[in-house]
C-alpha atoms as a PDB file:
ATOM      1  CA  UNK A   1      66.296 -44.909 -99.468  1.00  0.00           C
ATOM      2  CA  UNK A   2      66.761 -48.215-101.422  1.00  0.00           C
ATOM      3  CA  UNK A   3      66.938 -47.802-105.008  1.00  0.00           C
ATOM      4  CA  UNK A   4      65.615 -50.777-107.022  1.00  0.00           C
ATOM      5  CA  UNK A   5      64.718 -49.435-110.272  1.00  0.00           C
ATOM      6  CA  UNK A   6      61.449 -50.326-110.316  1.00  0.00           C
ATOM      7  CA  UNK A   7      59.192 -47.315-110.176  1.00  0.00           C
ATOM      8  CA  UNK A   8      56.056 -49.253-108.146  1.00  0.00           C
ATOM      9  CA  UNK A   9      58.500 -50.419-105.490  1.00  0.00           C
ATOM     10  CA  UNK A  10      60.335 -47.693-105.032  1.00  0.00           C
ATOM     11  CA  UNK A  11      56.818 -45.938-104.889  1.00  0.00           C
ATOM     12  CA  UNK A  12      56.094 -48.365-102.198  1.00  0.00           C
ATOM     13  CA  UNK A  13      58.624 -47.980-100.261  1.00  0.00           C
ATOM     14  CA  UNK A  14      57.900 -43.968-100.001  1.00  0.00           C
ATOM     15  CA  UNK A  15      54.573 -44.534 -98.922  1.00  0.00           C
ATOM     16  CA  UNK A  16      56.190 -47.213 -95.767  1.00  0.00           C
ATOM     17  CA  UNK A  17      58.539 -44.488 -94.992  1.00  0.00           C
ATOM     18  CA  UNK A  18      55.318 -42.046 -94.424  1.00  0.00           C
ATOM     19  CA  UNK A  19      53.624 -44.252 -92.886  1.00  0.00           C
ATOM     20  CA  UNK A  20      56.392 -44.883 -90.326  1.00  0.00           C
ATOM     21  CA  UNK A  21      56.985 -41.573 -90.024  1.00  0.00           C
ATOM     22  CA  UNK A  22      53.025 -40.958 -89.215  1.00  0.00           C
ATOM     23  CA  UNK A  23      53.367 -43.505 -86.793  1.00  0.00           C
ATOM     24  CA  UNK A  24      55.819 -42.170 -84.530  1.00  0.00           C
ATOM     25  CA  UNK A  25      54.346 -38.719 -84.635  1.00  0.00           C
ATOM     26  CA  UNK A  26      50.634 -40.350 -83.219  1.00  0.00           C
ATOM     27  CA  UNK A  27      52.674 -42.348 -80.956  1.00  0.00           C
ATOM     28  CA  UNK A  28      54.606 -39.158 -79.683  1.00  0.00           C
ATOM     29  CA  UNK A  29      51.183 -37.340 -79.179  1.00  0.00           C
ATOM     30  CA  UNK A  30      49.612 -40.229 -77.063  1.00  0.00           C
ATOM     31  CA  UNK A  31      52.099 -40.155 -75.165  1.00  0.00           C
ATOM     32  CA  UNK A  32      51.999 -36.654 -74.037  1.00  0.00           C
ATOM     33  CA  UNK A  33      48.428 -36.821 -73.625  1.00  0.00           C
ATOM     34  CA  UNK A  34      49.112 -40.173 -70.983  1.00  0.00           C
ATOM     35  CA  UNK A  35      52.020 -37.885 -69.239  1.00  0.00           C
ATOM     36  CA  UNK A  36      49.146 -35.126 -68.881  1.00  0.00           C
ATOM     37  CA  UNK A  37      46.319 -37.446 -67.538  1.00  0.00           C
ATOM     38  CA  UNK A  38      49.017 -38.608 -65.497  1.00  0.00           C
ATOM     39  CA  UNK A  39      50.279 -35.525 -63.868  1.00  0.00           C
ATOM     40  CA  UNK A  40      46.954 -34.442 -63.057  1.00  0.00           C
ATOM     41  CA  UNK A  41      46.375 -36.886 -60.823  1.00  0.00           C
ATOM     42  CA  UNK A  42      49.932 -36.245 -59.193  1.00  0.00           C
ATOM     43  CA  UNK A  43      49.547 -34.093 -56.018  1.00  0.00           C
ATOM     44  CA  UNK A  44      52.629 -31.996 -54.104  1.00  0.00           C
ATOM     45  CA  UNK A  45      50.926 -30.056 -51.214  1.00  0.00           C
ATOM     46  CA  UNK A  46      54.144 -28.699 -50.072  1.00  0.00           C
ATOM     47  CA  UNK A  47      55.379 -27.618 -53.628  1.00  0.00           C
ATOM     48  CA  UNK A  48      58.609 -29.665 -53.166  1.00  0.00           C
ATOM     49  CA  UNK A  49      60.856 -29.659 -55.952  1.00  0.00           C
ATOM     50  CA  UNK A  50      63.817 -32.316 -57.050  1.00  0.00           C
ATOM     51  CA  UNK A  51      67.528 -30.945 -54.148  1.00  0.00           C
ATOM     52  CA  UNK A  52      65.155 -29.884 -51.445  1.00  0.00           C
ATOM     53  CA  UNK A  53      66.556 -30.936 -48.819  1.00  0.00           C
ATOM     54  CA  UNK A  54      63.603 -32.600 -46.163  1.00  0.00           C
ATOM     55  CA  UNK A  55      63.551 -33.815 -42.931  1.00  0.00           C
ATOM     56  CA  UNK A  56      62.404 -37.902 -42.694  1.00  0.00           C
ATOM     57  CA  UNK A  57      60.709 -39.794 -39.932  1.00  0.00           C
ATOM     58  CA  UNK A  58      62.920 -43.113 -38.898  1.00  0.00           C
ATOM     59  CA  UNK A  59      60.125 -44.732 -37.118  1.00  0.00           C
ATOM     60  CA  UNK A  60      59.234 -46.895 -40.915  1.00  0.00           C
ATOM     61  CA  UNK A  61      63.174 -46.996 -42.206  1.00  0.00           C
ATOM     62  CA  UNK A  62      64.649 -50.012 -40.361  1.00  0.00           C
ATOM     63  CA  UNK A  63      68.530 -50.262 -40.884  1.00  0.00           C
ATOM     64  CA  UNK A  64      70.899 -52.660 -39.953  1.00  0.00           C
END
């Protein structure tokens, strides 16, 4: 915190830092409500999860 010596400013300058600090937390929270709308529309019908290993089709994956 900056100290000026001037009561009002320093006064001020609290009431920025809360207001930061109020800003991140809403920010935060909309953001985990997006991730949630998000993931419900996210689908895995065969319940894979991140190392299975899978088997892949070639006939799209064109190499050189």
């Amino acid at each position: 915190m900056v100290q000026t010596g001037i009561p009002q400013v320093e006064e001020f300058l609290i009431e920025i830092q809360k207001s930061w600090e109020q800003v991140i937390k809403t920010i935060k929270e909309a953001q985990k409500k997006m991730k949630k709308q998000f993931d419900k529309k996210r689908w895995n019908p065969q319940g894979l999860k991140i190392r299975d290993n899978v088997w892949l089709e070639n006939k799209n994956i064109h190499l050189n």
